[in-house]
N, C-alpha and C. Protein backbone atom coordinates (compact mmCIF):
# COMPACT_ATOMS: atom_id res chain seq x y z
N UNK A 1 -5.96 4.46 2.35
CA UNK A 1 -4.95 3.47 2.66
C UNK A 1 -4.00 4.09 3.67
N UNK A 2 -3.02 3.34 4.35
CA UNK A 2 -2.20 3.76 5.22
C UNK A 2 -0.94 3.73 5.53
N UNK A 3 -0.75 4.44 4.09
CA UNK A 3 0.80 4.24 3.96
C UNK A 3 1.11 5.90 3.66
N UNK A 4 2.48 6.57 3.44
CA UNK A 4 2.69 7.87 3.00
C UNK A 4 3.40 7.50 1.78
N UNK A 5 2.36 8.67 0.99
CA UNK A 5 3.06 8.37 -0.51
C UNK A 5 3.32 10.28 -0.90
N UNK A 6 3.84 10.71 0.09
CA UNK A 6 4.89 12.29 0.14
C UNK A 6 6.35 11.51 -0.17
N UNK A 7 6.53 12.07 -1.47
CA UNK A 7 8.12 11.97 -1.78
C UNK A 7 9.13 11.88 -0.71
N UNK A 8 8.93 13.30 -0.18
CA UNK A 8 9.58 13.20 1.15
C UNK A 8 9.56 12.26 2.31
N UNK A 9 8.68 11.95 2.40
CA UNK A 9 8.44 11.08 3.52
C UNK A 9 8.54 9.46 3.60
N UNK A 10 8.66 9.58 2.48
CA UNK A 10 8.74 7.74 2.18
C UNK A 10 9.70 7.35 0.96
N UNK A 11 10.08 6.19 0.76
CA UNK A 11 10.88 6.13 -0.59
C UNK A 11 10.06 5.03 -1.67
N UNK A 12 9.65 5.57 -2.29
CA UNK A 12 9.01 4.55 -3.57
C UNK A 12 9.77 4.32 -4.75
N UNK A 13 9.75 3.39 -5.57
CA UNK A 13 10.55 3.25 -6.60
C UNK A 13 9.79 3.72 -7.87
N UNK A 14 10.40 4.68 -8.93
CA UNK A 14 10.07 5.06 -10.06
C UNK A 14 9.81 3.66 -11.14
N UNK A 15 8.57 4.15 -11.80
CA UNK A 15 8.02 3.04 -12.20
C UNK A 15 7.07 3.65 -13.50
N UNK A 16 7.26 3.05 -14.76
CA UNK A 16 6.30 3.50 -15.60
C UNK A 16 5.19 2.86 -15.73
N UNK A 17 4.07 3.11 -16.34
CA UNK A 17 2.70 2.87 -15.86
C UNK A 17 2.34 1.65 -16.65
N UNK A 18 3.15 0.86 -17.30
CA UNK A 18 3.38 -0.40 -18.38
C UNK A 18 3.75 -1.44 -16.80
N UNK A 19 5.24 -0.81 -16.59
CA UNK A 19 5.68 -1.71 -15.53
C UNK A 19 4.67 -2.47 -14.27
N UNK A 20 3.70 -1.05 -14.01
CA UNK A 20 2.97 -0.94 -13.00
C UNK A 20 2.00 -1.98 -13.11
N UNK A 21 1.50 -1.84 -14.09
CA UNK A 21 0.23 -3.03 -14.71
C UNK A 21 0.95 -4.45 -14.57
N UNK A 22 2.12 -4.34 -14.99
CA UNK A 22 2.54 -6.05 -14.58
C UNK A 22 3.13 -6.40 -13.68
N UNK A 23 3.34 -5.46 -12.73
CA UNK A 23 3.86 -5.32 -10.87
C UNK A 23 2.20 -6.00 -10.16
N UNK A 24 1.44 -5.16 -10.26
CA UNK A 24 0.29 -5.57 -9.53
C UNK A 24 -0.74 -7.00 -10.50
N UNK A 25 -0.33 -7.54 -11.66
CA UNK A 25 -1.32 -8.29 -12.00
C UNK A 25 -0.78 -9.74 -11.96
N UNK A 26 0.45 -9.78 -10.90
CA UNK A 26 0.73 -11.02 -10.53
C UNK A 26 0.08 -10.92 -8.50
N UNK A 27 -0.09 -12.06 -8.29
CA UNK A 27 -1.13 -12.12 -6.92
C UNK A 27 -0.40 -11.97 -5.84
N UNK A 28 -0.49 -11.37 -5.09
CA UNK A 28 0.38 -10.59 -3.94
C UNK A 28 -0.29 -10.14 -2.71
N UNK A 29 0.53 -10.32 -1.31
CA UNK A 29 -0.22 -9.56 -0.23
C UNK A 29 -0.03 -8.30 -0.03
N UNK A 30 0.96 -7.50 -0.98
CA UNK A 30 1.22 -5.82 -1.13
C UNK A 30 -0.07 -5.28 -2.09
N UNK A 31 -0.34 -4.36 -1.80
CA UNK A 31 -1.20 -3.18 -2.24
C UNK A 31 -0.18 -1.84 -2.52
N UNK A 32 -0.07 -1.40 -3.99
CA UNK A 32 0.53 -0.55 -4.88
C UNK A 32 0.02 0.08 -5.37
N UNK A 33 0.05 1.73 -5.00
CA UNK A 33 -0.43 2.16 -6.04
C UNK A 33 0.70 3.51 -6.63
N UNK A 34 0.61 4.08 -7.69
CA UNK A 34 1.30 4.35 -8.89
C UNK A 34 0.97 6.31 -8.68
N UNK A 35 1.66 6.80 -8.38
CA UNK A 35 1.57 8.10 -7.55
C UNK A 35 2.68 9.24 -8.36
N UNK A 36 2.20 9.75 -9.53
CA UNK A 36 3.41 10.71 -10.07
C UNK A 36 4.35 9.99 -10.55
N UNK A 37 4.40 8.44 -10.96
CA UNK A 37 4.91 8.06 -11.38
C UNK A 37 6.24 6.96 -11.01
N UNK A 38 5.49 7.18 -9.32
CA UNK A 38 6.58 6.46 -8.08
C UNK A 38 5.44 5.26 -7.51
N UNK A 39 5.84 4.24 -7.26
CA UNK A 39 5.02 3.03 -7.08
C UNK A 39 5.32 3.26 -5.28
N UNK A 40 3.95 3.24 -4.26
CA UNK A 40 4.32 3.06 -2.82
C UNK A 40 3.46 1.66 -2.69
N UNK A 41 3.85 1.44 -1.64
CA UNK A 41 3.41 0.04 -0.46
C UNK A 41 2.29 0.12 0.03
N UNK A 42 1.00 0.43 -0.53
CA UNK A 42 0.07 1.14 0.62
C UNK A 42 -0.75 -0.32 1.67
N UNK A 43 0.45 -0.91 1.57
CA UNK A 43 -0.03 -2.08 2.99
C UNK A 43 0.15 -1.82 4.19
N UNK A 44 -0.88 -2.16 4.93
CA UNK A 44 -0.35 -1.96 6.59
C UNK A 44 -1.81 -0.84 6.95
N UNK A 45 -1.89 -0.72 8.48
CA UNK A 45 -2.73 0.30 8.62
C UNK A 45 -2.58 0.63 9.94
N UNK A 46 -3.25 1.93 10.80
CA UNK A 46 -3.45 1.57 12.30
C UNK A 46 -4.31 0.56 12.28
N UNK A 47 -4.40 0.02 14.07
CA UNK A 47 -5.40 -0.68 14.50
C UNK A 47 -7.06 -0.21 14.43
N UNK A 48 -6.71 1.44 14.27
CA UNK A 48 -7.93 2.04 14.24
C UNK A 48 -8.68 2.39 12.74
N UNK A 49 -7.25 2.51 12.37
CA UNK A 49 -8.03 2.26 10.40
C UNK A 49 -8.37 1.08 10.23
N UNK A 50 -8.18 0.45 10.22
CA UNK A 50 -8.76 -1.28 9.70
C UNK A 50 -9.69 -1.44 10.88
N UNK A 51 -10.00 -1.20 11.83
CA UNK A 51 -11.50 -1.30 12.48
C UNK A 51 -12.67 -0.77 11.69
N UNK A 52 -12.25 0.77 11.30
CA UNK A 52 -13.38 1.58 10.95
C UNK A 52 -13.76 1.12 9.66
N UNK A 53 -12.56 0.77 9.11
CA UNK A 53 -12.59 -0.14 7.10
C UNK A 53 -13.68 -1.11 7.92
N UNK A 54 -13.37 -1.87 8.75
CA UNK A 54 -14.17 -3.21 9.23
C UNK A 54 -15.77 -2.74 9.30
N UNK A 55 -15.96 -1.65 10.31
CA UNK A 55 -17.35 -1.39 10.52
C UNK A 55 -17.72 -0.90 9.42
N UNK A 56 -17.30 -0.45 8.48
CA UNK A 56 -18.23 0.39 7.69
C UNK A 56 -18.59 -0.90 6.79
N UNK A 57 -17.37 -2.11 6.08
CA UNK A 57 -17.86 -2.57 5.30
C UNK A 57 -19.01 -3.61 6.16
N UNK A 58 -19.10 -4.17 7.22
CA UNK A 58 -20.33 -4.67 7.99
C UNK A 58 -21.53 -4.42 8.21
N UNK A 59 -21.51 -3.02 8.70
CA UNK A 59 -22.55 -2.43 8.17
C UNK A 59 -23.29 -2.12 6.66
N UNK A 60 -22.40 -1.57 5.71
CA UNK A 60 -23.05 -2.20 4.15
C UNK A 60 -23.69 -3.54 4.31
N UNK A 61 -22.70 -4.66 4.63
CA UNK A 61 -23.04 -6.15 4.36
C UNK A 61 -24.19 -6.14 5.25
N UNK A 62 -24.61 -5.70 6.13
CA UNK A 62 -25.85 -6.30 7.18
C UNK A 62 -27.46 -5.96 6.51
N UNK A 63 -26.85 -5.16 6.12
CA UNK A 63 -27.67 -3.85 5.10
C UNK A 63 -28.23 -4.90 3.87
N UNK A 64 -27.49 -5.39 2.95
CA UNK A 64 -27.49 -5.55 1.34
C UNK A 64 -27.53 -6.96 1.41
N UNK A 65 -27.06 -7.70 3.10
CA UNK A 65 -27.13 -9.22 2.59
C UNK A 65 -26.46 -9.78 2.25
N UNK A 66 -26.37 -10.95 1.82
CA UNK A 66 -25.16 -11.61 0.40
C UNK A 66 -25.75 -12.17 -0.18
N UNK A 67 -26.76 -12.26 -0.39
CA UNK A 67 -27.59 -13.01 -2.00
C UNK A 67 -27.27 -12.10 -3.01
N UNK A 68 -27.50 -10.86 -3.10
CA UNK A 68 -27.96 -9.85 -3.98
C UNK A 68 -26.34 -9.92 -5.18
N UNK A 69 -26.72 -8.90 -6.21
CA UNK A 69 -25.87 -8.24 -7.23
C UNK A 69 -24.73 -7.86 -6.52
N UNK A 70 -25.14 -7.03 -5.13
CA UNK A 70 -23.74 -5.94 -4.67
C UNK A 70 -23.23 -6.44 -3.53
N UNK A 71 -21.62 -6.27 -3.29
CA UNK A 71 -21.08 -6.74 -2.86
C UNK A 71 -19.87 -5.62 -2.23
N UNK A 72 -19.09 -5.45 -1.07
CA UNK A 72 -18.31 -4.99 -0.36
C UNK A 72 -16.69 -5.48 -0.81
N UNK A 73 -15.80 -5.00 -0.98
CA UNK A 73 -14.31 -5.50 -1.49
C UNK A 73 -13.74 -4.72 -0.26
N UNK A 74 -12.70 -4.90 0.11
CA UNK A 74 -11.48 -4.44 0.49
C UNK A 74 -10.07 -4.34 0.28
N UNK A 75 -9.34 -3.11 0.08
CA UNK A 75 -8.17 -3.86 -0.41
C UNK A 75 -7.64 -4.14 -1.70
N UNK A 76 -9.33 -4.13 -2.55
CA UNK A 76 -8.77 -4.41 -3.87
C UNK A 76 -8.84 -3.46 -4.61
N UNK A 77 -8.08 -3.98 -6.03
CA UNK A 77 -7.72 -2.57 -6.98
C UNK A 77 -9.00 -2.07 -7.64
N UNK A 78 -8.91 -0.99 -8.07
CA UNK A 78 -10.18 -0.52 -8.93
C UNK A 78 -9.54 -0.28 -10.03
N UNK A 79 -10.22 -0.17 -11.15
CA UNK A 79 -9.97 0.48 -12.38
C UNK A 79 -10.19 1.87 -12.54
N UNK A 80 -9.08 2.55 -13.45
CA UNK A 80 -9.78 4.09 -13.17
C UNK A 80 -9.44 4.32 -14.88
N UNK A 81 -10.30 4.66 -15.25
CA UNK A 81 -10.05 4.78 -16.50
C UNK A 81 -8.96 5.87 -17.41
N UNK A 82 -7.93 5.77 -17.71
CA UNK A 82 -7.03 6.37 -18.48
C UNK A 82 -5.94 6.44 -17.32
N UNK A 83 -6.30 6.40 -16.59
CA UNK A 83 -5.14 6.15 -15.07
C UNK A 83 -4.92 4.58 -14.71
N UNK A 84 -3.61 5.07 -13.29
CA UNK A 84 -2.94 3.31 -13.00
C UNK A 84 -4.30 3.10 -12.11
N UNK A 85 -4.66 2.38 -12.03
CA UNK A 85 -5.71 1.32 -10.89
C UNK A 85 -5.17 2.06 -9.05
N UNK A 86 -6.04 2.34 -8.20
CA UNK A 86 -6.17 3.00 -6.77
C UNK A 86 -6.73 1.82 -6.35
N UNK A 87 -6.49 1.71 -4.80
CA UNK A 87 -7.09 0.82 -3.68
C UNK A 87 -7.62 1.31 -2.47
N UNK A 88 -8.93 1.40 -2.46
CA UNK A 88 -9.79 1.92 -1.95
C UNK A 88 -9.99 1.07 -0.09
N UNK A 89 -10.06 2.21 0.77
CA UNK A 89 -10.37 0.97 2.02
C UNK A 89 -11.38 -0.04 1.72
N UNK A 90 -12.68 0.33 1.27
CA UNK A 90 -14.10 -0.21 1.03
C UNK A 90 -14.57 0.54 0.03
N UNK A 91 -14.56 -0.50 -0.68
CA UNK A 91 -15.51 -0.49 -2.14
C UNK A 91 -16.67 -1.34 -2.22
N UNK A 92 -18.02 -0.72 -2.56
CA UNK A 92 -18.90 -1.64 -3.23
C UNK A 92 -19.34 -1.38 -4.94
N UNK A 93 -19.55 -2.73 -5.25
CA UNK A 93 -20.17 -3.00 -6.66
C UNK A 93 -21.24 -3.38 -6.42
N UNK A 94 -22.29 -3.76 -7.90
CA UNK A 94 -23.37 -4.26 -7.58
C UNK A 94 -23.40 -4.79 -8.69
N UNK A 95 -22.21 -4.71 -9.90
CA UNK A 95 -22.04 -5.68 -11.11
C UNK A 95 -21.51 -6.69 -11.23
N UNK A 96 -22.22 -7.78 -11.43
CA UNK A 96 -22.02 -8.90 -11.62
C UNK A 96 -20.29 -9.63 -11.64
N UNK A 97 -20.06 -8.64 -12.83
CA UNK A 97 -18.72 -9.02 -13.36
C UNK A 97 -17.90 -8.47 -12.38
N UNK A 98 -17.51 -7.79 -11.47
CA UNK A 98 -16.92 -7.71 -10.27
C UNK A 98 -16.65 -8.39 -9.90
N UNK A 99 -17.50 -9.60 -9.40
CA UNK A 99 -17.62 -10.52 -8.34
C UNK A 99 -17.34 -11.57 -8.65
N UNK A 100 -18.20 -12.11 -9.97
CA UNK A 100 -18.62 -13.69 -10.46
C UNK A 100 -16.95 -14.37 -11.51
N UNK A 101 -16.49 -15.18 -11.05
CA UNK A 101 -15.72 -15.38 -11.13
C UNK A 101 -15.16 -15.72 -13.00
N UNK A 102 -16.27 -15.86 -13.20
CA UNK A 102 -15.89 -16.34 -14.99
C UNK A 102 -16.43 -14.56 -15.87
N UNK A 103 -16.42 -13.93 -15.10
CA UNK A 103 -16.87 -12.85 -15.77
C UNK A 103 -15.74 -11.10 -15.18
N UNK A 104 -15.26 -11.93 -14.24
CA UNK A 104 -14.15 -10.46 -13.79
C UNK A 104 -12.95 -10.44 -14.35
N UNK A 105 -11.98 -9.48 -14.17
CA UNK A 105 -10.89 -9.28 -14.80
C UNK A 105 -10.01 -9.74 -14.40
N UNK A 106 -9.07 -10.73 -15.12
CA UNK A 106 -7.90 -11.33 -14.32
C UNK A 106 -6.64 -10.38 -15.09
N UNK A 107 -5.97 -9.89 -13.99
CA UNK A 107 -6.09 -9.90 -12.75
C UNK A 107 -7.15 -9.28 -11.99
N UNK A 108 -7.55 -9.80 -10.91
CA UNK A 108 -8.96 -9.17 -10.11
C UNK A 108 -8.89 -8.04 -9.75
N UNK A 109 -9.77 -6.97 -11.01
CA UNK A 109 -9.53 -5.16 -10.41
C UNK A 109 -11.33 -5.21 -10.92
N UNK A 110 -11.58 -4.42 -9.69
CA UNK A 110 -13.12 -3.60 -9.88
C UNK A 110 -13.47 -2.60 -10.93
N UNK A 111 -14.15 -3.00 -11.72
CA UNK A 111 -14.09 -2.17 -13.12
C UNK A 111 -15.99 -1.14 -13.23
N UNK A 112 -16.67 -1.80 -11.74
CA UNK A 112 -17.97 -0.90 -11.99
C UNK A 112 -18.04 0.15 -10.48
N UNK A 113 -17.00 0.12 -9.50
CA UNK A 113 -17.43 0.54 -8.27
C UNK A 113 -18.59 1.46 -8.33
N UNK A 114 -19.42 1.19 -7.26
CA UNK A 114 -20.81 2.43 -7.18
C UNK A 114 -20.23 3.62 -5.89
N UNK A 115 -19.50 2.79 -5.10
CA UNK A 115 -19.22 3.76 -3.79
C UNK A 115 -18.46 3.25 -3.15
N UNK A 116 -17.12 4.41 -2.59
CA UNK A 116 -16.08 4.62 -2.39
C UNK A 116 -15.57 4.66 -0.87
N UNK A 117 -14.81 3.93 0.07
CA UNK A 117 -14.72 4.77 1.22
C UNK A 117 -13.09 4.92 1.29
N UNK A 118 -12.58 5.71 1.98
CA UNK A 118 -11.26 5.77 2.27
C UNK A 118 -11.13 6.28 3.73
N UNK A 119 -10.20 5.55 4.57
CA UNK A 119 -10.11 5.97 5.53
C UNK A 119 -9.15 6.69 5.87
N UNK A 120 -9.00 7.99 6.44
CA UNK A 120 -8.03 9.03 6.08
C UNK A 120 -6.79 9.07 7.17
N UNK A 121 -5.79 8.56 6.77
CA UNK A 121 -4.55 8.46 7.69
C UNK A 121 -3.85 9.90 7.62
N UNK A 122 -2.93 10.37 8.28
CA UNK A 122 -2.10 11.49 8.31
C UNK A 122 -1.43 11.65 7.15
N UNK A 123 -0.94 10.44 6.68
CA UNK A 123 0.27 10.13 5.85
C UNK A 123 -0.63 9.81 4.36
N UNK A 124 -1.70 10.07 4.22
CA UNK A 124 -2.51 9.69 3.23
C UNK A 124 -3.70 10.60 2.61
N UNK A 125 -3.78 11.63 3.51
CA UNK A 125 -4.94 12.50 3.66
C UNK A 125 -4.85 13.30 2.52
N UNK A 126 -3.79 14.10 1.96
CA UNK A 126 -3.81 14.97 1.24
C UNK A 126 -3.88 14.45 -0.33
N UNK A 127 -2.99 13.10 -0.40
CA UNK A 127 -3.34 12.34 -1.48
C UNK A 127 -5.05 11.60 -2.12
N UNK A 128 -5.70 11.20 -0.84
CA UNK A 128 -6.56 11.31 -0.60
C UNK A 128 -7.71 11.43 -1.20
N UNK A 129 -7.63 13.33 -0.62
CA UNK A 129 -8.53 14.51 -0.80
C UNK A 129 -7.90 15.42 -2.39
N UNK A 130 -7.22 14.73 -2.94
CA UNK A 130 -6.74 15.25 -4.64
C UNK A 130 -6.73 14.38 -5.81
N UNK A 131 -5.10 13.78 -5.68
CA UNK A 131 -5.29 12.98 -6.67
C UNK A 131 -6.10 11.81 -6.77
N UNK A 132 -6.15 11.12 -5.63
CA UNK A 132 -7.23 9.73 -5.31
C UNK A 132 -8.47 10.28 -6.10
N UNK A 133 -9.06 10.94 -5.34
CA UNK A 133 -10.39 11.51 -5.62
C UNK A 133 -10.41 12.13 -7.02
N UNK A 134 -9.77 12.42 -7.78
CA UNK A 134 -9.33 13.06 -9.33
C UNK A 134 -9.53 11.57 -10.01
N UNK A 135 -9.17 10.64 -9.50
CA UNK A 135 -8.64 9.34 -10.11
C UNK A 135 -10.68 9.01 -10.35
N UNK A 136 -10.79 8.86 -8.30
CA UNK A 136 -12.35 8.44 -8.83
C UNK A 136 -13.35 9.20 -9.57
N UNK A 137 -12.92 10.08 -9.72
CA UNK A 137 -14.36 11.04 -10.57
C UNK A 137 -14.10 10.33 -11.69
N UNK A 138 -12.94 9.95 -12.31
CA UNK A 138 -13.30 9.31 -13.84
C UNK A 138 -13.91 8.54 -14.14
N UNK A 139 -14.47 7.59 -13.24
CA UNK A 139 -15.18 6.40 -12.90
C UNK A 139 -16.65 7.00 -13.09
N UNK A 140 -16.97 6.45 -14.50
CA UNK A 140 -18.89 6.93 -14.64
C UNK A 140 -19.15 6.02 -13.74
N UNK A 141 -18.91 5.23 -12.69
CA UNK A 141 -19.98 4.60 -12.09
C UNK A 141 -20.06 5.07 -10.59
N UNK A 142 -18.90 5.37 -10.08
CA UNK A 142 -18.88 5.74 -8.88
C UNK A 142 -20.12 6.29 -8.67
N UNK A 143 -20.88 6.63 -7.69
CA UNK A 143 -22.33 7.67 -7.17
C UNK A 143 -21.55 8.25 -5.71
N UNK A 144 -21.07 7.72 -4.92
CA UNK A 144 -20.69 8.36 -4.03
C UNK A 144 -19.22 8.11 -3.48
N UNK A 145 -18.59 8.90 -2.74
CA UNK A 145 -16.74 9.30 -2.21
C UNK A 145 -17.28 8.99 -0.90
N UNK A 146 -16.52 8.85 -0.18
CA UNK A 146 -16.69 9.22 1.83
C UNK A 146 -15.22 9.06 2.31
N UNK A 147 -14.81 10.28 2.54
CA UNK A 147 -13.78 10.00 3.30
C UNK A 147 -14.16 9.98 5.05
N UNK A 148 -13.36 9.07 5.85
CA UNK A 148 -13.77 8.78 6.98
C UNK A 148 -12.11 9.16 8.20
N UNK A 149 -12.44 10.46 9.04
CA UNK A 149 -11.33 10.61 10.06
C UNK A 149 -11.42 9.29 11.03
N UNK A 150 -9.87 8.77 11.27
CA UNK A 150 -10.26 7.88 12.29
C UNK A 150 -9.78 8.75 13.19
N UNK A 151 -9.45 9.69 13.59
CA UNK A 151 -9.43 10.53 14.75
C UNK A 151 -10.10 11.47 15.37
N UNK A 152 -11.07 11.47 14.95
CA UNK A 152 -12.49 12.42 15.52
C UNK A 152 -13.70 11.43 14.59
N UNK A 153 -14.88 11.58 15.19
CA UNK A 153 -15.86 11.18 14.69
C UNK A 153 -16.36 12.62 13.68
N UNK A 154 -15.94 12.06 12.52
CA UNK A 154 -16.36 13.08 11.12
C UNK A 154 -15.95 12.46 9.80
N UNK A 155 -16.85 12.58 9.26
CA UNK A 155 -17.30 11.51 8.14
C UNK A 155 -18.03 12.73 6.86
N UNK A 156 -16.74 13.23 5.35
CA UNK A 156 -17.75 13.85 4.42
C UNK A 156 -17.69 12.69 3.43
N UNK A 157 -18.70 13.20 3.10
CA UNK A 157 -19.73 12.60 1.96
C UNK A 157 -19.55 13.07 0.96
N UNK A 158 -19.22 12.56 -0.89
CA UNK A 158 -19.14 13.32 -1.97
C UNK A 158 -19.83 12.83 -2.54
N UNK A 159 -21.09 13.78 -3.21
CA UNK A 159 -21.86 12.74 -4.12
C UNK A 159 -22.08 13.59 -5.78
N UNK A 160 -21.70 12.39 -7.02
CA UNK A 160 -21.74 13.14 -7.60
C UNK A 160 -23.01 13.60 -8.26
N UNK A 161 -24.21 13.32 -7.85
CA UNK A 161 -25.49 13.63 -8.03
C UNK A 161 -25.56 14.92 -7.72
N UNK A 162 -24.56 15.52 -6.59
CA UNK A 162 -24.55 17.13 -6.36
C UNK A 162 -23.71 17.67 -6.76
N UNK A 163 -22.81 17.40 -7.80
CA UNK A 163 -21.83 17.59 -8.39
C UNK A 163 -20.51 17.43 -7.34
N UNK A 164 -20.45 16.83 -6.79
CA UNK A 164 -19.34 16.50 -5.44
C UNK A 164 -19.17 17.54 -4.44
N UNK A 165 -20.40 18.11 -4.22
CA UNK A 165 -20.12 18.84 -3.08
C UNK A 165 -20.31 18.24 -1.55
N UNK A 166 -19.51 19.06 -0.92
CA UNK A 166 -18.80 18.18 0.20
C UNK A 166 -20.27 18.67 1.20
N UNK A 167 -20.65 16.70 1.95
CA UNK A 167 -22.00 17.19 3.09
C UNK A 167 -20.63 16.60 4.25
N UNK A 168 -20.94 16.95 5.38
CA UNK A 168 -20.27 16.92 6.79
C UNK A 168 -21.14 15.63 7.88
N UNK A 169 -20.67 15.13 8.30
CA UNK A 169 -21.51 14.16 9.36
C UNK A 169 -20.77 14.00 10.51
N UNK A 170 -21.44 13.89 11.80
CA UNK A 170 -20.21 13.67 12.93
C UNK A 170 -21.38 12.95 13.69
N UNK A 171 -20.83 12.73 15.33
CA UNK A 171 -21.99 12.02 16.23
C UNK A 171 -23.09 12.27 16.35
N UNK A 172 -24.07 11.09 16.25
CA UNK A 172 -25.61 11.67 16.45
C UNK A 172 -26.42 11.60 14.92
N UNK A 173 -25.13 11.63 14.11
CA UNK A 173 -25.62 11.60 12.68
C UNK A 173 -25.79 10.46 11.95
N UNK A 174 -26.52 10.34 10.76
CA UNK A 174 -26.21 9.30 9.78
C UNK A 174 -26.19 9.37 8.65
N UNK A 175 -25.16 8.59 8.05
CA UNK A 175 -25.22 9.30 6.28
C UNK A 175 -26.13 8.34 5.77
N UNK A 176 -27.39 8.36 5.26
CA UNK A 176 -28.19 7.55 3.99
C UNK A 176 -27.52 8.06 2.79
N UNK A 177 -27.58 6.53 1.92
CA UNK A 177 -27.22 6.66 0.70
C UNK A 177 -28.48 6.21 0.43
N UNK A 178 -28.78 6.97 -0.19
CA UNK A 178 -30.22 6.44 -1.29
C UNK A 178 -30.40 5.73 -2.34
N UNK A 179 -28.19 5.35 -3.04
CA UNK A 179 -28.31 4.45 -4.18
C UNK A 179 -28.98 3.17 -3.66
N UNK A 180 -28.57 2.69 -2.57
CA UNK A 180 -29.11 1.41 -1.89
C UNK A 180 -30.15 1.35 -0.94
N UNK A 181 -30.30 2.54 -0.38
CA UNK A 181 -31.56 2.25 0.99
C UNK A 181 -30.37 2.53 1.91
N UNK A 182 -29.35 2.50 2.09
CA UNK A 182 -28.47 2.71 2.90
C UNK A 182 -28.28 3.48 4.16
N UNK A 183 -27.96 3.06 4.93
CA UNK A 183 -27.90 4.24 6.24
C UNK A 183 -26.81 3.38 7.54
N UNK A 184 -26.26 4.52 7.47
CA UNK A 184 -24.75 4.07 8.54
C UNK A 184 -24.51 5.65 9.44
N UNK A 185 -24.81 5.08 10.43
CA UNK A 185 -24.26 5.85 11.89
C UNK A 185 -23.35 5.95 12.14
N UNK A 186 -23.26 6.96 12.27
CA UNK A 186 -21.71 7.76 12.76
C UNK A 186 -21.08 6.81 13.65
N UNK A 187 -21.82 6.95 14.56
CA UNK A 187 -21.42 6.08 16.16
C UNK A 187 -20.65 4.68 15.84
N UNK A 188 -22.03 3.89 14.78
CA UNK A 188 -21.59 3.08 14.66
C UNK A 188 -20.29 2.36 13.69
N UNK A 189 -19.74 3.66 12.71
CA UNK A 189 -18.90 3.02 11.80
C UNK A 189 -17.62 3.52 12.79
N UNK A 190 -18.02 4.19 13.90
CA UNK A 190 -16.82 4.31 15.31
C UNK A 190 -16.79 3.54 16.28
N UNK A 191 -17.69 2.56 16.31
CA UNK A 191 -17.48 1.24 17.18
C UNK A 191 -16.14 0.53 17.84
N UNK A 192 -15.99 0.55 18.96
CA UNK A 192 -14.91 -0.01 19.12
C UNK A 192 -13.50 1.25 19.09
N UNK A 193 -13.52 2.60 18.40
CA UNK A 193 -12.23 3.19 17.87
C UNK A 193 -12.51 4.32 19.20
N UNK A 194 -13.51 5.11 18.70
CA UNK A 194 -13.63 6.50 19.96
C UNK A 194 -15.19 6.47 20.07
């Protein structure tokens, strides 16, 4: 996401994790998430983060279709189990109850994600690459992390099939995911940015 959630750097309001649940489960165009115990804004983005959010989730979708089980979100909350709910640039599911409207959680939070993307802002990076990523490992469903630079073409990959060790991708490359058949080009989830 692309907001700064450094104490220093931004001002969030202290918030307990009761409050938090009934801050975000009324319907809103803000995106919140719950950080040490300080609620930030994580709305807004560059022009170049919300491109690359754009290509990557297009590419999934061109990939998977829209008939099928799985489906691309943006934006929206996930569930993290024993933690407040994170908002992921691009998330896909492939469970039903995600999606189908008499079967998801009201309020609408992703409770099976398979795979994760985040696109890594300055002001977001270190949160990111710790607690974010601490948040998603709790998630038995997650299979794969990707954080994505929008300022150089470089793209790692966390999968926990290798116990999350970090693979590297840059131009020329492509990451296959094998949960789906998947395969996305470097180049192309940089379309349009560099």
């Amino acid at each position: 996401m692309a907001a700064n959630p450094q104490r220093y750097d931004l001002h969030g309001i202290y918030m307990t994790e009761e409050a938090f649940e009934r801050l975000i489960s009324v319907e809103s165009p803000y995106r919140y998430e719950l950080i040490d115990g300080v609620v930030y804004d994580m709305t807004g983005s560059t022009p170049e983060h919300s491109v690359i959010a754009s290509n990557v989730e297009v590419l999934v979708r061109e990939q998977l279709g829209r008939s099928g089980p799985c489906h691309t979100h943006r934006d929206q909350y996930v569930a993290i189990p024993g933690k407040p709910p994170v908002v992921p640039d691009v998330v896909l599911t492939c469970d039903r109850a995600d999606w189908d409207k008499d079967k998801r959680l009201k309020p609408f939070m992703i409770q099976s994600p398979l795979i994760v993307v985040e696109v890594l802002s300055p002001s977001t990076e270190r949160y990111d690459r710790t607690e974010k990523f601490a948040r998603y490992m709790r998630c038995p469903t997650i299979e794969v992390y990707i954080l994505v630079s929008q300022d150089e073409q470089h793209i790692e990959v966390y999968r926990r099939s290798m116990g999350w060790k970090q693979e590297r991708f840059s131009a020329g490359q492509t990451v296959k995911l094998e949960q789906l058949d998947l395969e996305l080009p470097v180049e192309s989830i940089y379309e349009g940015v560099l």
